[in-house]
PDB file of N, CA and C in Angstrom:
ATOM      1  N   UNK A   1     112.157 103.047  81.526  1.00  0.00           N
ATOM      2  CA  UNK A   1     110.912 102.480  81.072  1.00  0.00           C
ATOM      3  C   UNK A   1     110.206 101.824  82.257  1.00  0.00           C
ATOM      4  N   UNK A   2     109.171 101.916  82.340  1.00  0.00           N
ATOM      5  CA  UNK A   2     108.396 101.707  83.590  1.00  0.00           C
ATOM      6  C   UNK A   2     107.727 100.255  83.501  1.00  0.00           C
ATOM      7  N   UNK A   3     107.683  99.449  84.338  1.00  0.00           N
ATOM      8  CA  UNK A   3     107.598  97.959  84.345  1.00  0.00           C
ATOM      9  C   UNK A   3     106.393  97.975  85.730  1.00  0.00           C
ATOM     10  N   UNK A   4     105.067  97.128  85.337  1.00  0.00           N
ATOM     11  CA  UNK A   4     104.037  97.680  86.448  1.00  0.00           C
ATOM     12  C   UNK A   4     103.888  95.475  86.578  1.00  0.00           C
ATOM     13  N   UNK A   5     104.215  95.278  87.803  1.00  0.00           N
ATOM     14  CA  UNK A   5     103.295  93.986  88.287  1.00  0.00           C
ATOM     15  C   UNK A   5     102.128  94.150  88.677  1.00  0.00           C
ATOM     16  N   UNK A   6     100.867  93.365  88.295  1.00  0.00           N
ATOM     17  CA  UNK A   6      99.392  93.464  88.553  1.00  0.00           C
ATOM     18  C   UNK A   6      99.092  92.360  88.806  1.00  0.00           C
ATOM     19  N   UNK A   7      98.776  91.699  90.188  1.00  0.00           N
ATOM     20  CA  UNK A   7      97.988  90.400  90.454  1.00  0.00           C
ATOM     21  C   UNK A   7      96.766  90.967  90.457  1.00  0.00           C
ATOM     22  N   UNK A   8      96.488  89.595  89.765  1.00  0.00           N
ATOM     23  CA  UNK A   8      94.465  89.789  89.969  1.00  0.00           C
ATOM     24  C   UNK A   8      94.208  88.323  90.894  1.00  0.00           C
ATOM     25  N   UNK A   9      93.247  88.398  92.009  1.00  0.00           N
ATOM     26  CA  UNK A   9      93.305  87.473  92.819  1.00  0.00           C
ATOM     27  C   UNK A   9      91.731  87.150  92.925  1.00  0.00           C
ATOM     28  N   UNK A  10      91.083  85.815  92.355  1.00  0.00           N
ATOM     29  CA  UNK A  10      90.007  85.874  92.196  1.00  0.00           C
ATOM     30  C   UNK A  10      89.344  84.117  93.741  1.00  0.00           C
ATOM     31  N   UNK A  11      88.519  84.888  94.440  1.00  0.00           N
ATOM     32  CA  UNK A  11      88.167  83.456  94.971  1.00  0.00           C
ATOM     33  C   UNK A  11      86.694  83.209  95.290  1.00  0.00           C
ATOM     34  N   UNK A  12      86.191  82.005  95.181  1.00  0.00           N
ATOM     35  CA  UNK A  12      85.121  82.391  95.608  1.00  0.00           C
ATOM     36  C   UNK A  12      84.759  80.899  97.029  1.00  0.00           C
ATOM     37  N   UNK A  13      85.304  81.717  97.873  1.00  0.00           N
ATOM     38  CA  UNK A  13      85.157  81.175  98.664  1.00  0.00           C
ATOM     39  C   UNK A  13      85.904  82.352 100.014  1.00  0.00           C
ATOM     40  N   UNK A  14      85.527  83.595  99.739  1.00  0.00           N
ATOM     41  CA  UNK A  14      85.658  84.947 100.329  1.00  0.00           C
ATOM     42  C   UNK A  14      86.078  84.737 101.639  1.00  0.00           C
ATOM     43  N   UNK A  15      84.447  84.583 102.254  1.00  0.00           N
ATOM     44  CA  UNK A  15      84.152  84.516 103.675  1.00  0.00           C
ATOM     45  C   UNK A  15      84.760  84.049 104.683  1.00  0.00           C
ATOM     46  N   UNK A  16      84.931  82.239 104.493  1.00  0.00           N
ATOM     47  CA  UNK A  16      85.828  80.978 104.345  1.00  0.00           C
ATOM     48  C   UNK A  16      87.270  81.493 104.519  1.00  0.00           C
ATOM     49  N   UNK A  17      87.973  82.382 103.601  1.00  0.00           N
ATOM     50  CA  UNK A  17      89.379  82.186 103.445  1.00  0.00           C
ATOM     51  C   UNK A  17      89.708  83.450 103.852  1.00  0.00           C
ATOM     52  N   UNK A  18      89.502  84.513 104.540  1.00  0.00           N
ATOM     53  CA  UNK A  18      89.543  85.654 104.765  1.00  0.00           C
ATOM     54  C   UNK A  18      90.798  85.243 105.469  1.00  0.00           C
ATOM     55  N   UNK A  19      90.827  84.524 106.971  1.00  0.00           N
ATOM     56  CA  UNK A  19      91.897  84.892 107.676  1.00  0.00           C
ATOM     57  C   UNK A  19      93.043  84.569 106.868  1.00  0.00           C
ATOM     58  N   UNK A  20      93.164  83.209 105.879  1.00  0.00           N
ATOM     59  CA  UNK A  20      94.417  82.958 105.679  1.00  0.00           C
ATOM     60  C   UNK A  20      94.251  83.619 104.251  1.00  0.00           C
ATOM     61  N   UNK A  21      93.759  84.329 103.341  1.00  0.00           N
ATOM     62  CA  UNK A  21      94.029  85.074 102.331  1.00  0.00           C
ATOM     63  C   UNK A  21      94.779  86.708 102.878  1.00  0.00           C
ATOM     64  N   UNK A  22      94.396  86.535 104.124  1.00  0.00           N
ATOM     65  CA  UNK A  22      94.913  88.506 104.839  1.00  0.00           C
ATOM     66  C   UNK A  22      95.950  87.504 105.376  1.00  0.00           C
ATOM     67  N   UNK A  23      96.620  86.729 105.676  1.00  0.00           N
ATOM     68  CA  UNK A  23      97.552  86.535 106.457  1.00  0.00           C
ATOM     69  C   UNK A  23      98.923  86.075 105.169  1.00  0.00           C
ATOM     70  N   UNK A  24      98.385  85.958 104.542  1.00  0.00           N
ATOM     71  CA  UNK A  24      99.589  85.397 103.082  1.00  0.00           C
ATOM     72  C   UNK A  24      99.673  87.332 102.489  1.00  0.00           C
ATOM     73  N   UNK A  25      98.673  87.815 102.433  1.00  0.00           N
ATOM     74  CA  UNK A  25      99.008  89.205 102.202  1.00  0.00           C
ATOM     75  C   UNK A  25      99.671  90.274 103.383  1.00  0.00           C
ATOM     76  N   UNK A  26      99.234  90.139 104.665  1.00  0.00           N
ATOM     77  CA  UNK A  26     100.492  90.722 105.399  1.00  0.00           C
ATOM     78  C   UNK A  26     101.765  90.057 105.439  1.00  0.00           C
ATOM     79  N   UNK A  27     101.669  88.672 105.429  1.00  0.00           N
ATOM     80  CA  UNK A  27     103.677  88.199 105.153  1.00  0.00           C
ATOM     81  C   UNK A  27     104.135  89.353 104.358  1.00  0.00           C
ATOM     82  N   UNK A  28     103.118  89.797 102.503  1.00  0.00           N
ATOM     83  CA  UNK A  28     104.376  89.996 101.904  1.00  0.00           C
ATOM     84  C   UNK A  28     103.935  91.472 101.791  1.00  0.00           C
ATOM     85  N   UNK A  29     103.569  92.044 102.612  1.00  0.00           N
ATOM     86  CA  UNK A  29     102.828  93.463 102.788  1.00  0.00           C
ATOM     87  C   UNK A  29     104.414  94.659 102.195  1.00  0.00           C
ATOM     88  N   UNK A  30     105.071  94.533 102.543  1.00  0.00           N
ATOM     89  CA  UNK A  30     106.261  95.450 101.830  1.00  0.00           C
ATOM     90  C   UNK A  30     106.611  95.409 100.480  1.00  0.00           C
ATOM     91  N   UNK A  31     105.658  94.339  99.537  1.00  0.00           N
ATOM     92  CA  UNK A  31     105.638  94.394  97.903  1.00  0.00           C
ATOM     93  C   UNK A  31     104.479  94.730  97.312  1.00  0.00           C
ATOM     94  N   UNK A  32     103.107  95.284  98.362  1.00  0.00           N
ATOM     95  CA  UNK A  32     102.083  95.594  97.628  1.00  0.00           C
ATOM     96  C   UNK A  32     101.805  97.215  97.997  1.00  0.00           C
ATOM     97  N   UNK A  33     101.577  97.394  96.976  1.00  0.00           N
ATOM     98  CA  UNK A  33     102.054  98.921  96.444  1.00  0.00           C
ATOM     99  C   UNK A  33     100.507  99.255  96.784  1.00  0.00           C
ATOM    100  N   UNK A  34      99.867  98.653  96.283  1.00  0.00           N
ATOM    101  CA  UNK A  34      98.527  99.016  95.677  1.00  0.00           C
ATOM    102  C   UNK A  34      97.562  97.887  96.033  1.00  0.00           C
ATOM    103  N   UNK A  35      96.013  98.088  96.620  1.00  0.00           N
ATOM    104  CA  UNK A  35      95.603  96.771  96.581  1.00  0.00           C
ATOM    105  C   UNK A  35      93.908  97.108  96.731  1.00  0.00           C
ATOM    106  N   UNK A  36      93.283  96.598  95.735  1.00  0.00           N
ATOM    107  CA  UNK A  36      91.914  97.097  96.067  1.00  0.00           C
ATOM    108  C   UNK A  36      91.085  95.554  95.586  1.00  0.00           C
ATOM    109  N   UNK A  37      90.021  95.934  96.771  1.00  0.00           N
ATOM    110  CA  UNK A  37      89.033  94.447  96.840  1.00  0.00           C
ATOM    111  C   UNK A  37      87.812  95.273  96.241  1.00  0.00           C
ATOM    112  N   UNK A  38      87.187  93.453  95.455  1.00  0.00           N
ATOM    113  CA  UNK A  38      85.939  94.096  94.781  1.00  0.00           C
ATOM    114  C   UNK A  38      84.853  92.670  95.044  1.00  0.00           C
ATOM    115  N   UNK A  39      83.769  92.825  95.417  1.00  0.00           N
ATOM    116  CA  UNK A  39      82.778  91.479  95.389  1.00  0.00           C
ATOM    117  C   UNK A  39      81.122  92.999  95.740  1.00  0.00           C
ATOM    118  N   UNK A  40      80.810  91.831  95.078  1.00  0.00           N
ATOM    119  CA  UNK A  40      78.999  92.037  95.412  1.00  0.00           C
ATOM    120  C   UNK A  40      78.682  92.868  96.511  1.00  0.00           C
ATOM    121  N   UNK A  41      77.890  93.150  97.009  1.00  0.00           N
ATOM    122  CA  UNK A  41      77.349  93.752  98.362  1.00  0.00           C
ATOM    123  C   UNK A  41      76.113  94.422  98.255  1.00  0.00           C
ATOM    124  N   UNK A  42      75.405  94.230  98.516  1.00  0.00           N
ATOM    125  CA  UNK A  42      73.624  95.031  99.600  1.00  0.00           C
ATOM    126  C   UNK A  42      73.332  95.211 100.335  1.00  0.00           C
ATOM    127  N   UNK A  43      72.205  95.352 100.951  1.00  0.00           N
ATOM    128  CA  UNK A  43      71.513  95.537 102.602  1.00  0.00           C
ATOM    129  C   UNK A  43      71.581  93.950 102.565  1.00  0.00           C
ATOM    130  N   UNK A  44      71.295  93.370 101.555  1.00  0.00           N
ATOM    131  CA  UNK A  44      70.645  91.968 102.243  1.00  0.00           C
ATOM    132  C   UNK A  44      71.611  90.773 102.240  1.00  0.00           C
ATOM    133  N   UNK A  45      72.522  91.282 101.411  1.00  0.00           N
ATOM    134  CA  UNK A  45      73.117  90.101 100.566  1.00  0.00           C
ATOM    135  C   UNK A  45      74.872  90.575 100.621  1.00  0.00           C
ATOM    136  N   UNK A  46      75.615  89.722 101.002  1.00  0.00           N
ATOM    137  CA  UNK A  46      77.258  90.031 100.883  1.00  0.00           C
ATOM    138  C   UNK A  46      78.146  88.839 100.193  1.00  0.00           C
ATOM    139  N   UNK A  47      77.991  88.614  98.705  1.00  0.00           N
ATOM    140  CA  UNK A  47      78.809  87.520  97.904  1.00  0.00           C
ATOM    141  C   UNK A  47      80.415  86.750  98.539  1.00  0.00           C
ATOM    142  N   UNK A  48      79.913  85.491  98.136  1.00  0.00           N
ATOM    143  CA  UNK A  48      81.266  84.858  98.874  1.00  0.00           C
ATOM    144  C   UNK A  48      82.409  85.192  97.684  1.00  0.00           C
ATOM    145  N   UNK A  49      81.779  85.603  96.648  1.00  0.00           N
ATOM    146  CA  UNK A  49      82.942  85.558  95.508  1.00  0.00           C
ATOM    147  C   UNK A  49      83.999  86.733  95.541  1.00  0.00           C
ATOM    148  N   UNK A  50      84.312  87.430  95.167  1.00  0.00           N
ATOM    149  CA  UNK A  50      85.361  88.530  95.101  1.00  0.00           C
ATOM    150  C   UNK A  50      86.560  88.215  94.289  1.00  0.00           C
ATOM    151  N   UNK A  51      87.392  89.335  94.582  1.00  0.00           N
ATOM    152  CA  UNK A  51      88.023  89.624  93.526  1.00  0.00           C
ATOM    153  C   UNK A  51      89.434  90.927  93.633  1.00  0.00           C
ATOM    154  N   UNK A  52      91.057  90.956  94.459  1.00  0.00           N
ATOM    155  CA  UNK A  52      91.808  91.570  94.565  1.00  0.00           C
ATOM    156  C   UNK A  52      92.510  91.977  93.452  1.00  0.00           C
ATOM    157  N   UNK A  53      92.630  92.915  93.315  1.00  0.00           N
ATOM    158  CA  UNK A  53      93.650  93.474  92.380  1.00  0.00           C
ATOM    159  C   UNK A  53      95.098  94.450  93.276  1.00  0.00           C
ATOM    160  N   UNK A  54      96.200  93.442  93.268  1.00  0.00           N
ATOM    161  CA  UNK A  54      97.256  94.129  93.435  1.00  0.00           C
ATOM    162  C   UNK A  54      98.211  94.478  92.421  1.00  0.00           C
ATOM    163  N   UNK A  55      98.836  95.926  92.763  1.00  0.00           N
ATOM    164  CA  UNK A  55      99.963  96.505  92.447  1.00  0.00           C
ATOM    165  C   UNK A  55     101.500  96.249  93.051  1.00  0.00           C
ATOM    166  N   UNK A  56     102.365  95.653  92.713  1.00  0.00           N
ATOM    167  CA  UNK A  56     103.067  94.863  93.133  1.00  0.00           C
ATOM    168  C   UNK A  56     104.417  95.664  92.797  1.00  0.00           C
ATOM    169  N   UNK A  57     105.398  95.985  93.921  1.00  0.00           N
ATOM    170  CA  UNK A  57     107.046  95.833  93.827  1.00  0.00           C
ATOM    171  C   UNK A  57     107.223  94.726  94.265  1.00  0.00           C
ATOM    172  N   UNK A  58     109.238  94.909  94.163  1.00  0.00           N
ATOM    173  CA  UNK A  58     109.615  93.841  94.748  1.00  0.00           C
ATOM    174  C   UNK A  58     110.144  92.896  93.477  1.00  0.00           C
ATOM    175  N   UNK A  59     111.021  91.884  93.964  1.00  0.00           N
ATOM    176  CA  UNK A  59     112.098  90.691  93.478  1.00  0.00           C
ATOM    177  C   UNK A  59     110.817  89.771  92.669  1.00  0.00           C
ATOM    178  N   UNK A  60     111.447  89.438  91.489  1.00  0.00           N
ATOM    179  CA  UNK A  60     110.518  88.127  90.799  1.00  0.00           C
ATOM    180  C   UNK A  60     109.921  87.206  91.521  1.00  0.00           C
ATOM    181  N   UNK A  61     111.666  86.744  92.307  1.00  0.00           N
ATOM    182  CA  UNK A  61     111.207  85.945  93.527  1.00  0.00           C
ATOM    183  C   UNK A  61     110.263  86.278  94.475  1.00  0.00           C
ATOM    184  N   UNK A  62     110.059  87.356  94.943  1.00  0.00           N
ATOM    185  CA  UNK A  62     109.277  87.445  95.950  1.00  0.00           C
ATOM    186  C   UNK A  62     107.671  87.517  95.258  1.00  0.00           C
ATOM    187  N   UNK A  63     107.797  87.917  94.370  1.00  0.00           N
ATOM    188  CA  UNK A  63     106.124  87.926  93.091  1.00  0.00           C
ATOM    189  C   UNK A  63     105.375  87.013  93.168  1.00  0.00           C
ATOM    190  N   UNK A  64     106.705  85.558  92.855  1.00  0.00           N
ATOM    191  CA  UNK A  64     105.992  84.374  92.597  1.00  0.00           C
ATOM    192  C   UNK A  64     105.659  84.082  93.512  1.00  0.00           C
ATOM    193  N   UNK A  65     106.440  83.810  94.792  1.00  0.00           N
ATOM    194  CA  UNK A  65     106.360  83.433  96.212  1.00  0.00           C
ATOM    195  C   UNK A  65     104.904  83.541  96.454  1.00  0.00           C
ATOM    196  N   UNK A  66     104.696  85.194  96.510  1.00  0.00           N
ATOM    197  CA  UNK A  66     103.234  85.435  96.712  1.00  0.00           C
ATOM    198  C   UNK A  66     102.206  84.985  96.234  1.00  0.00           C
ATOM    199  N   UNK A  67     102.376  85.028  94.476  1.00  0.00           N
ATOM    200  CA  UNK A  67     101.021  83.830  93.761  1.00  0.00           C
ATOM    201  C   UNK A  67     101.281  82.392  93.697  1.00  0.00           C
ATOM    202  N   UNK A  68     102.337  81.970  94.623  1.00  0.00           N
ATOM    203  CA  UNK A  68     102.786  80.537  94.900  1.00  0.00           C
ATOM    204  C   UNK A  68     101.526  80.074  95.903  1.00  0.00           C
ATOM    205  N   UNK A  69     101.929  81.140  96.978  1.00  0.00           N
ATOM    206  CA  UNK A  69     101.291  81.048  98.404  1.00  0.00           C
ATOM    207  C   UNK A  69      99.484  81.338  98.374  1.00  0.00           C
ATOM    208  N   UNK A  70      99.477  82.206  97.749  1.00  0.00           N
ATOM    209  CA  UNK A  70      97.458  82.393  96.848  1.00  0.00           C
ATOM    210  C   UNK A  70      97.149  80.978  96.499  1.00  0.00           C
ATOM    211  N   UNK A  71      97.868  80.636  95.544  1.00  0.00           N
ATOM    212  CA  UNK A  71      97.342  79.501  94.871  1.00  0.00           C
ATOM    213  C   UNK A  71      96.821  78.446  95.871  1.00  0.00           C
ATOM    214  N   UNK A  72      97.924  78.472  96.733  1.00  0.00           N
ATOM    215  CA  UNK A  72      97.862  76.970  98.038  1.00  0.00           C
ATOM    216  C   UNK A  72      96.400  77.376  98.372  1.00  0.00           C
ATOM    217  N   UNK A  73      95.696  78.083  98.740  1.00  0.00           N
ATOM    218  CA  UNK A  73      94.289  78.409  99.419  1.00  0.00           C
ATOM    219  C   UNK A  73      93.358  77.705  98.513  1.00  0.00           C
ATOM    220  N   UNK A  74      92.285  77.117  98.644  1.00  0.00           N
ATOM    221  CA  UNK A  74      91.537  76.523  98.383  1.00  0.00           C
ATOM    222  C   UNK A  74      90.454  77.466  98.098  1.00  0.00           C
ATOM    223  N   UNK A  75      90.144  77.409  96.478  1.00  0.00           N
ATOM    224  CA  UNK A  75      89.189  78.359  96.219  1.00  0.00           C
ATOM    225  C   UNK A  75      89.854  79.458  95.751  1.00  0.00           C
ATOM    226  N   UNK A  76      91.095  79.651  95.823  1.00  0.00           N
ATOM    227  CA  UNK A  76      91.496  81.376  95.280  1.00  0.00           C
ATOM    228  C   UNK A  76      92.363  81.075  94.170  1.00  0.00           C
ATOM    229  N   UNK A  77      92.224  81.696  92.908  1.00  0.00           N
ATOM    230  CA  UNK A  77      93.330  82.052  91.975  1.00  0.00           C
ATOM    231  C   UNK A  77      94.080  83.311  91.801  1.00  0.00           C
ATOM    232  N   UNK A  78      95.110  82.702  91.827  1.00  0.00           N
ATOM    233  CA  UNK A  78      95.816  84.432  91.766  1.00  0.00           C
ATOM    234  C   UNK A  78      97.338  84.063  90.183  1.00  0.00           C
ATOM    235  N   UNK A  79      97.274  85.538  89.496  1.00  0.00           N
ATOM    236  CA  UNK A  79      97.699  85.321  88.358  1.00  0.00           C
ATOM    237  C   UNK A  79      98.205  86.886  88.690  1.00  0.00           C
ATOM    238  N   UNK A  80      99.755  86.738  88.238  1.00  0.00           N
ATOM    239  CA  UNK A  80     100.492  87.590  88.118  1.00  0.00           C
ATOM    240  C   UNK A  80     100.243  88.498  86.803  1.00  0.00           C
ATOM    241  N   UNK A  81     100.902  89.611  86.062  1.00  0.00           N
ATOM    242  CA  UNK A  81     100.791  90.146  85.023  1.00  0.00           C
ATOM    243  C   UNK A  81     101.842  91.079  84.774  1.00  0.00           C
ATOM    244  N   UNK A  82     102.667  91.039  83.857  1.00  0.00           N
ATOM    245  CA  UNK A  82     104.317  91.919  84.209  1.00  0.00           C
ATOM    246  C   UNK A  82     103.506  92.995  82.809  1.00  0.00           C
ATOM    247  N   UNK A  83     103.333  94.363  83.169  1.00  0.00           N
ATOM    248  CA  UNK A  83     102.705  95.316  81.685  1.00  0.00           C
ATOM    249  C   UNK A  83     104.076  96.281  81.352  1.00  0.00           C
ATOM    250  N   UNK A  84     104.647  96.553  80.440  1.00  0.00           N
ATOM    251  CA  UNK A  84     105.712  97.521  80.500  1.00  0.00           C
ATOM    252  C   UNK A  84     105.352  98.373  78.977  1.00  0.00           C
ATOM    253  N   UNK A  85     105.865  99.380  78.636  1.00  0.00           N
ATOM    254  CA  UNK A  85     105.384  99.999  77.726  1.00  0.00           C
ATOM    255  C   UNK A  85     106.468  99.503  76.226  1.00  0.00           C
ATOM    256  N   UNK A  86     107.237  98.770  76.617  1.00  0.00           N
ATOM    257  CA  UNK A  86     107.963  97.755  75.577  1.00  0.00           C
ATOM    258  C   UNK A  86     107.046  96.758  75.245  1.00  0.00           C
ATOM    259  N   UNK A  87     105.496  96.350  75.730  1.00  0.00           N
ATOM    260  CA  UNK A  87     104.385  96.009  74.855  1.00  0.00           C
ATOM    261  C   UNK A  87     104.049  96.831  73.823  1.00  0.00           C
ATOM    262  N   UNK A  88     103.866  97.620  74.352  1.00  0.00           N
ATOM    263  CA  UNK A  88     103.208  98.608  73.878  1.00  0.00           C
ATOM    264  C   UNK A  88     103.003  98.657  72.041  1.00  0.00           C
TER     265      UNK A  88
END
């Protein structure tokens, strides 16, 4: 039965936290499977807000670790999500 971790990582304070939001995500770069960024964008205009969605392996421990270490950033929430088809 297939067991999927999904962080959703929401901050709005983008711009600001870039280096240390990419630097808490390469520490744990060997548990993200999957990882796609989403915020605003135009010719004129580039939103501080955004919005990661990772796909996550890896130890519980190492899960939390990661939305332990999100959280510490100022401005970012990050929320784990365990989906398995035993919801279902």
């Amino acid at each position: 039965m297939a067991k999927y971790n999904v962080m959703s990582v929401l901050t709005n304070k983008r711009v600001q936290n870039v280096n240390l939001m990419q630097n808490v995500l390469t520490e744990s770069g060997c548990i993200i499977k999957t990882r796609l960024g989403i915020h605003d964008a135009s010719e004129d205009n580039c939103s501080n807000e955004g919005l990661i969605i990772l796909h996550l392996t890896g130890s519980d421990d190492e899960i939390e670790r990661l939305e332990s270490k999100l959280n510490e950033i100022p401005g970012v929430k990050a929320k784990n999500i365990l989906l398995s088809s035993e919801d279902a």
